[in-house]
PDB file of N, CA and C in Angstrom:
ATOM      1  N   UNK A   1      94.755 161.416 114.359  1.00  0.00           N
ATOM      2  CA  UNK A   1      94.515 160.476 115.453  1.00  0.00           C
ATOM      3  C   UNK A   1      95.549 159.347 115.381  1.00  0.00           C
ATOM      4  N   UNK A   2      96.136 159.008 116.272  1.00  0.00           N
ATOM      5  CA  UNK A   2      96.982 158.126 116.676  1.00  0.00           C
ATOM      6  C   UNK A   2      96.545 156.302 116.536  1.00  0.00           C
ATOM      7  N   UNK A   3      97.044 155.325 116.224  1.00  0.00           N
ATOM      8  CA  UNK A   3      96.173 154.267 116.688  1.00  0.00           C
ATOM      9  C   UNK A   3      96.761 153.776 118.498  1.00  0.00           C
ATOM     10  N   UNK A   4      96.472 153.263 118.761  1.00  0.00           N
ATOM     11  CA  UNK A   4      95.921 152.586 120.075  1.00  0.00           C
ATOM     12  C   UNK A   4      97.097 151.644 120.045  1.00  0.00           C
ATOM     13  N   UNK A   5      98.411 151.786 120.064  1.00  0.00           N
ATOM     14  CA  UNK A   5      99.406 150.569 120.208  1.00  0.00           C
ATOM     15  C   UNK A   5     100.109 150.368 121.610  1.00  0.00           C
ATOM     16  N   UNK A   6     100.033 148.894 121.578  1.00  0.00           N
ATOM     17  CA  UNK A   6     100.870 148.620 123.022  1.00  0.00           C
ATOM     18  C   UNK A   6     102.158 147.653 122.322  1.00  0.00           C
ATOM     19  N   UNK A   7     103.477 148.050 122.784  1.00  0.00           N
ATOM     20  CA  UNK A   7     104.266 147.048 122.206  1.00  0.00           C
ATOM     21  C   UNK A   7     104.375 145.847 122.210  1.00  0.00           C
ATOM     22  N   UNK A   8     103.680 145.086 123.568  1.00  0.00           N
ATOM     23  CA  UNK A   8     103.703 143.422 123.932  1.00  0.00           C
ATOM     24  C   UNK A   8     102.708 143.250 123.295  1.00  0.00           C
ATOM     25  N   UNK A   9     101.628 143.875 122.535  1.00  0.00           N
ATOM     26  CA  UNK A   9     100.757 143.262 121.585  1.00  0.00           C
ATOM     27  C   UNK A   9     101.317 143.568 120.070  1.00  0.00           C
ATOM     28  N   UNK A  10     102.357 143.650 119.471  1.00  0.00           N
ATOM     29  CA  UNK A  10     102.650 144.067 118.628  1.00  0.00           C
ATOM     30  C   UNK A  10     103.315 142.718 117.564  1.00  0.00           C
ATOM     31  N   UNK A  11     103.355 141.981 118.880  1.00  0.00           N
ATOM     32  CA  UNK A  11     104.702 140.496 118.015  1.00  0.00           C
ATOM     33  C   UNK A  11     103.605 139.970 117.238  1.00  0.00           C
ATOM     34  N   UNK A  12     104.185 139.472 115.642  1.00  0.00           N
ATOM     35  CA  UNK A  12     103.189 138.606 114.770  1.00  0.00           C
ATOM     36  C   UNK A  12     102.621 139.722 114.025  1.00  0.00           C
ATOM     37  N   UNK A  13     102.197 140.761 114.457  1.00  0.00           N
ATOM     38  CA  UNK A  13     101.392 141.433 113.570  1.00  0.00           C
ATOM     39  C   UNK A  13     101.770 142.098 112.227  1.00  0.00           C
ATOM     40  N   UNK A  14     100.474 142.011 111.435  1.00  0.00           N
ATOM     41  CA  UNK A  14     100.906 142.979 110.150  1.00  0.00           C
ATOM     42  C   UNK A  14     101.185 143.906 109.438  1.00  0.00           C
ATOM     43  N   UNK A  15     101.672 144.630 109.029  1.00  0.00           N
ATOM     44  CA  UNK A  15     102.106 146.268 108.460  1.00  0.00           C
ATOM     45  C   UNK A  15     102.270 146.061 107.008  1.00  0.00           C
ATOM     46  N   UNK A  16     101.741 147.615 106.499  1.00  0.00           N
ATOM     47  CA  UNK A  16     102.508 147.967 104.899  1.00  0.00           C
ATOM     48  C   UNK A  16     102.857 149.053 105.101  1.00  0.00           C
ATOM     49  N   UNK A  17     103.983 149.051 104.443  1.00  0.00           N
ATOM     50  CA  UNK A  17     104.510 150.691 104.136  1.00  0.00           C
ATOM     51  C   UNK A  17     103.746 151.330 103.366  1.00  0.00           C
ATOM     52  N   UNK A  18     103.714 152.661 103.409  1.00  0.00           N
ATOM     53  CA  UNK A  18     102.980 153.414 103.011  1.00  0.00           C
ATOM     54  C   UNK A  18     103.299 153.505 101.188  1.00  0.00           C
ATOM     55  N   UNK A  19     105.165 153.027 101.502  1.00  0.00           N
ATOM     56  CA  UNK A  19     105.947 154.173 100.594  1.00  0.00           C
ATOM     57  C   UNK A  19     106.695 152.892 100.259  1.00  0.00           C
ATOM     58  N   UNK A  20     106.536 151.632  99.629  1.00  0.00           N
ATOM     59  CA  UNK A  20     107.456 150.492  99.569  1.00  0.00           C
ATOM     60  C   UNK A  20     109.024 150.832  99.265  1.00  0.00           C
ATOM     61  N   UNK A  21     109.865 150.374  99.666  1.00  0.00           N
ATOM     62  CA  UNK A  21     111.439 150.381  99.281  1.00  0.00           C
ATOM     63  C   UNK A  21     111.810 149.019  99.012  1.00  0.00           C
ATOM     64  N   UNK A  22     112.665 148.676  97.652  1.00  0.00           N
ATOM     65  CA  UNK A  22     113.295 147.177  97.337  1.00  0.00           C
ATOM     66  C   UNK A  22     111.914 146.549  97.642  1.00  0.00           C
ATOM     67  N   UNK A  23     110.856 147.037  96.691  1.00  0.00           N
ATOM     68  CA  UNK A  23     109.631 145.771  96.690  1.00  0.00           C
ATOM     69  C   UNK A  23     109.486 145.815  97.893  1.00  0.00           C
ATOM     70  N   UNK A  24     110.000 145.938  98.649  1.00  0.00           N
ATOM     71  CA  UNK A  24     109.181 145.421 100.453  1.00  0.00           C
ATOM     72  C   UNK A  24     108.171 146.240 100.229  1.00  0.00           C
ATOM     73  N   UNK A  25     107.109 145.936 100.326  1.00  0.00           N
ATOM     74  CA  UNK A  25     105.843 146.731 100.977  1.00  0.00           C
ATOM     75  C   UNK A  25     105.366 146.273 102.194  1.00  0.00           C
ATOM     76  N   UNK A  26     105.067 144.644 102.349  1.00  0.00           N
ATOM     77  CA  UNK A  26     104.291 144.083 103.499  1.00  0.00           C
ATOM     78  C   UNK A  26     105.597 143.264 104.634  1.00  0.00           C
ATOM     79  N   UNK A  27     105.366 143.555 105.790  1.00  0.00           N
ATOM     80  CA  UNK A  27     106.478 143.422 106.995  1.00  0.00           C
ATOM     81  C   UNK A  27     105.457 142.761 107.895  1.00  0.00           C
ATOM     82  N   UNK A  28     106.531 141.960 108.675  1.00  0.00           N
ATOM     83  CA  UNK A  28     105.367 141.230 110.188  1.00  0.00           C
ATOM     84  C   UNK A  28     106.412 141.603 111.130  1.00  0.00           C
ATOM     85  N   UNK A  29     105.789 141.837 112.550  1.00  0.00           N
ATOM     86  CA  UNK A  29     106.601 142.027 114.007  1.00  0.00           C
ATOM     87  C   UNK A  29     106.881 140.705 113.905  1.00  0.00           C
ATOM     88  N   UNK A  30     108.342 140.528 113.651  1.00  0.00           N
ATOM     89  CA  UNK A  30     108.879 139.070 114.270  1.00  0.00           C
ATOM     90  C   UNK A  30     109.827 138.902 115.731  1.00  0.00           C
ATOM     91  N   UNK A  31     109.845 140.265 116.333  1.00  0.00           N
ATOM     92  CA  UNK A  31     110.554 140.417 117.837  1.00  0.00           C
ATOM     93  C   UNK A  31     110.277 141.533 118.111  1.00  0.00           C
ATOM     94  N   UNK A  32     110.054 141.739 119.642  1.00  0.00           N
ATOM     95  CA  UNK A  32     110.020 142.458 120.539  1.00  0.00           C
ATOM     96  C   UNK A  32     111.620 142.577 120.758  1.00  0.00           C
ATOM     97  N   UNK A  33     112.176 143.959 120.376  1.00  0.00           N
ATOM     98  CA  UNK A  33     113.689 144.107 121.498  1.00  0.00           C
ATOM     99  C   UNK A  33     113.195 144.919 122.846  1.00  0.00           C
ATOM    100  N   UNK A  34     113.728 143.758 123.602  1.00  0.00           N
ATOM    101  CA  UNK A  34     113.730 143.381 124.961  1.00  0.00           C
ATOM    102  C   UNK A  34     114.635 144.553 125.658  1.00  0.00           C
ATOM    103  N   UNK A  35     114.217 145.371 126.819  1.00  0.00           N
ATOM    104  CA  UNK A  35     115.591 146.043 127.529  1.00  0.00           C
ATOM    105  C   UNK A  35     116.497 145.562 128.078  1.00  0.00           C
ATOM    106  N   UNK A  36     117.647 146.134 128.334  1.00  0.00           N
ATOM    107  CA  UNK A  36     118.466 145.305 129.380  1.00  0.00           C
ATOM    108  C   UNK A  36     118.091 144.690 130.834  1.00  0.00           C
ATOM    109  N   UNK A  37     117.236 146.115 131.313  1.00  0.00           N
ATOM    110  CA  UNK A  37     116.781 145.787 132.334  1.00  0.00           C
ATOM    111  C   UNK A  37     115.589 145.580 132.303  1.00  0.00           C
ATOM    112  N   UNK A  38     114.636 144.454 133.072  1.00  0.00           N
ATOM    113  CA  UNK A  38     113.335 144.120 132.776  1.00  0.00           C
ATOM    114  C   UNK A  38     112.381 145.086 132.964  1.00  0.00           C
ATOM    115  N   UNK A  39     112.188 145.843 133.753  1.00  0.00           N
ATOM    116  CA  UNK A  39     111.350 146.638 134.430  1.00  0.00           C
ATOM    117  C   UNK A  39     111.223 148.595 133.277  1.00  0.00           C
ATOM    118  N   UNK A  40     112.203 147.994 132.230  1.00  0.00           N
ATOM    119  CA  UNK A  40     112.664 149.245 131.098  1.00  0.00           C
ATOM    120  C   UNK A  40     111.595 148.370 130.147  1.00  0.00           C
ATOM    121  N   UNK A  41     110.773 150.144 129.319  1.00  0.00           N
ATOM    122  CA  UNK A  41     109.998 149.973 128.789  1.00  0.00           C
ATOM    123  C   UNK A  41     110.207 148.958 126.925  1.00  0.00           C
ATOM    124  N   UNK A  42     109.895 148.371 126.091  1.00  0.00           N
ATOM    125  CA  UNK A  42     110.156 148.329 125.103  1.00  0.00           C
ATOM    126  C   UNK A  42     110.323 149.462 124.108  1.00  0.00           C
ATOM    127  N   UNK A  43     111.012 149.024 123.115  1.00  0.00           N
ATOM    128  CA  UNK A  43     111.358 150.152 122.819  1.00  0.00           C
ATOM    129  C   UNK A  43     111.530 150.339 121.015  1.00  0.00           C
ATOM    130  N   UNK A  44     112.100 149.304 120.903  1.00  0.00           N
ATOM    131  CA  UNK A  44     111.769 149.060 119.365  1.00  0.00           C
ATOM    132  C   UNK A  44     111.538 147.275 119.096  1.00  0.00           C
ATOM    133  N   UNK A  45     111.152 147.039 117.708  1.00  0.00           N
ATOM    134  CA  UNK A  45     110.759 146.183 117.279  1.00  0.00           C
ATOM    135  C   UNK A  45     111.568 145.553 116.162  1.00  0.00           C
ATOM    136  N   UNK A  46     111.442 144.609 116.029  1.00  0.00           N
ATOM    137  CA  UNK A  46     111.913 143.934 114.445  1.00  0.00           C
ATOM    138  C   UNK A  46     110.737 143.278 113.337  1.00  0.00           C
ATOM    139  N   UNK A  47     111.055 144.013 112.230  1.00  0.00           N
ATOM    140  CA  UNK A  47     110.118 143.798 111.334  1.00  0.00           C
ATOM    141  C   UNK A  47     110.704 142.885 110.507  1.00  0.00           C
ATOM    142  N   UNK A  48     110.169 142.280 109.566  1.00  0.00           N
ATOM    143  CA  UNK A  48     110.808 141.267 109.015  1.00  0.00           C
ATOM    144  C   UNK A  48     109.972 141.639 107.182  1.00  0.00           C
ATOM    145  N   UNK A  49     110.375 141.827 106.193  1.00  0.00           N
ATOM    146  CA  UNK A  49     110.042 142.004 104.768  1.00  0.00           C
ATOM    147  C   UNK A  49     109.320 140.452 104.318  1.00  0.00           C
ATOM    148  N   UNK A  50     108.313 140.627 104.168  1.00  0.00           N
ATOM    149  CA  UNK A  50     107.229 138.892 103.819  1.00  0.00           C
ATOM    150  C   UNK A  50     108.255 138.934 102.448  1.00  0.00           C
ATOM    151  N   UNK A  51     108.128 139.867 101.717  1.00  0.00           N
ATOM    152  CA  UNK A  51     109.221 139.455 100.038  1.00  0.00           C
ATOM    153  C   UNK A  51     110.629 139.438 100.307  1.00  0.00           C
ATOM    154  N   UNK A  52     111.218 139.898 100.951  1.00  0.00           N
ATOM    155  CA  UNK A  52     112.698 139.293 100.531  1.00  0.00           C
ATOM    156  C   UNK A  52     113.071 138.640 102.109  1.00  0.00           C
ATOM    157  N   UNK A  53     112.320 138.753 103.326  1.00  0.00           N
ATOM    158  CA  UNK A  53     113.147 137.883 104.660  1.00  0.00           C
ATOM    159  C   UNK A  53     113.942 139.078 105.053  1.00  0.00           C
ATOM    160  N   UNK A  54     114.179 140.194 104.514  1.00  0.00           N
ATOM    161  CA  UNK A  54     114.918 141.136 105.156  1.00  0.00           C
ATOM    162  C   UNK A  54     114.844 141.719 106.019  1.00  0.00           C
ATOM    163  N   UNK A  55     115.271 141.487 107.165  1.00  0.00           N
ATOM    164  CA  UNK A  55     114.586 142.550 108.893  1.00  0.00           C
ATOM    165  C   UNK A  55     115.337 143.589 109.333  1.00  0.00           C
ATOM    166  N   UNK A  56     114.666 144.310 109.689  1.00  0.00           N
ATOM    167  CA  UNK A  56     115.124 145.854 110.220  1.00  0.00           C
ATOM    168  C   UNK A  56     114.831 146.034 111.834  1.00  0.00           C
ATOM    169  N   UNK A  57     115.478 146.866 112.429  1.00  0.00           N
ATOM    170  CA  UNK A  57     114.543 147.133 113.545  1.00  0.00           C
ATOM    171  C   UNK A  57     114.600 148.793 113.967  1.00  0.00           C
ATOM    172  N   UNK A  58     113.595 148.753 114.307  1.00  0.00           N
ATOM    173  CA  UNK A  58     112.325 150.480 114.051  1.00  0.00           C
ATOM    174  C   UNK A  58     112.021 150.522 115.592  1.00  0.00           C
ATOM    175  N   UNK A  59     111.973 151.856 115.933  1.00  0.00           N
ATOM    176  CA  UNK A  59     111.303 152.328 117.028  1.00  0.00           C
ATOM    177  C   UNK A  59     109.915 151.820 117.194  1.00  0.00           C
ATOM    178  N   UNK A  60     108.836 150.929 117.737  1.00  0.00           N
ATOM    179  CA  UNK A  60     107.915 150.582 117.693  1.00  0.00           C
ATOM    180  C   UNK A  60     107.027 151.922 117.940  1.00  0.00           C
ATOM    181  N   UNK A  61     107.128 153.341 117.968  1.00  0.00           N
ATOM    182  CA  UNK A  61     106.364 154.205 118.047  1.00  0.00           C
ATOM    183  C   UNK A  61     106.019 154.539 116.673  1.00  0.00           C
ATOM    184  N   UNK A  62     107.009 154.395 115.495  1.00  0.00           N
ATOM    185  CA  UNK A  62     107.047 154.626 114.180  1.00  0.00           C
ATOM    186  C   UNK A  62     106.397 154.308 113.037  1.00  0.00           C
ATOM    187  N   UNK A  63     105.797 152.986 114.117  1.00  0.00           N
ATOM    188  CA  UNK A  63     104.083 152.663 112.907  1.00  0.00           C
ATOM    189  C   UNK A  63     102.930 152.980 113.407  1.00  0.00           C
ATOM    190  N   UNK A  64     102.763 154.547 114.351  1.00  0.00           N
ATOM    191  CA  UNK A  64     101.619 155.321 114.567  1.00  0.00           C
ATOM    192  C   UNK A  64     101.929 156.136 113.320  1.00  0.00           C
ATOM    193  N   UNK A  65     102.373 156.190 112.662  1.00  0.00           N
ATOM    194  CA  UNK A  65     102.888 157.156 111.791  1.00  0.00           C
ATOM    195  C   UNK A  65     102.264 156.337 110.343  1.00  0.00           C
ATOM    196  N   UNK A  66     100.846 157.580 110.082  1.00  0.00           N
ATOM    197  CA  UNK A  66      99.521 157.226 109.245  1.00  0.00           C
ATOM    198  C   UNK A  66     100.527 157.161 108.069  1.00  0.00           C
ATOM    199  N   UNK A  67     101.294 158.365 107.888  1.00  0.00           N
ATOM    200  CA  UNK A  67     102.024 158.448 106.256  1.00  0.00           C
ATOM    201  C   UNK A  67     103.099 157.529 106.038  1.00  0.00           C
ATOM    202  N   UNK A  68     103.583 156.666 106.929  1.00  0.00           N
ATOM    203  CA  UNK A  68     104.602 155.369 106.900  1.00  0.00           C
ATOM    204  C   UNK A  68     103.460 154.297 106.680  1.00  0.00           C
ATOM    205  N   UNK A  69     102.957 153.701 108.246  1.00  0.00           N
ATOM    206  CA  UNK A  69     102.456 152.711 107.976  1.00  0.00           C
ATOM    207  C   UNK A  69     101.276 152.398 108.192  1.00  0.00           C
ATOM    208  N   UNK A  70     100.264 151.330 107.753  1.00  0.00           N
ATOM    209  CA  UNK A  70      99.143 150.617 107.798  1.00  0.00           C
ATOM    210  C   UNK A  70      99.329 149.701 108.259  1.00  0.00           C
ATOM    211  N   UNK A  71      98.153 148.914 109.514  1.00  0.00           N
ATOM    212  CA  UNK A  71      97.988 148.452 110.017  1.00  0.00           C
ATOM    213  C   UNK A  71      97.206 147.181 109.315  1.00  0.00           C
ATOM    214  N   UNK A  72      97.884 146.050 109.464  1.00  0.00           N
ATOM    215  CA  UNK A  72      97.502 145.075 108.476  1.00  0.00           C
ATOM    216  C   UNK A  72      98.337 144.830 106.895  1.00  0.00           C
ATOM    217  N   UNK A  73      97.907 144.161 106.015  1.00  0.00           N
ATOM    218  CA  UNK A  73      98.663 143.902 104.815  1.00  0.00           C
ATOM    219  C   UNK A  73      97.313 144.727 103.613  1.00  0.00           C
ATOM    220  N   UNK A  74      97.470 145.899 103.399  1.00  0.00           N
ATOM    221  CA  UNK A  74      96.354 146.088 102.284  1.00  0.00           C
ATOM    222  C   UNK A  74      96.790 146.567 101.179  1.00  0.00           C
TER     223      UNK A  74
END
């Protein structure tokens, strides 16, 4: 089963990797990437590492994905 994600509810929120890399385990949505054109869907996100400040940015479909990530910091 999938969870229930919409990307404009996604900014701020919490994640753990399933599978930590470089100590990162726990990440927050710190941006929505925006399309060029407004009316274009979102599309990926920027996560940001709570332990080192390090941000990435991920397809926001990629934390339905049970064996990557959890929803929240646990």
């Amino acid at each position: 089963m999938t969870n229930p994600l919409h990307p404009k509810k996604l900014l701020l929120s919490k994640w753990t990797a399933v599978t930590p890399q470089h100590k990162e385990k726990h990440f927050l949505v710190v941006r929505l990437v925006l399309p060029e054109t407004p009316d274009a869907p979102v599309l990926e996100i920027e996560l940001e590492a709570v332990h080192s400040g390090r941000s990435r940015r991920v397809a926001w479909r990629e934390l339905r994905d049970a064996s990557e990530w959890r929803q929240g910091w646990v």
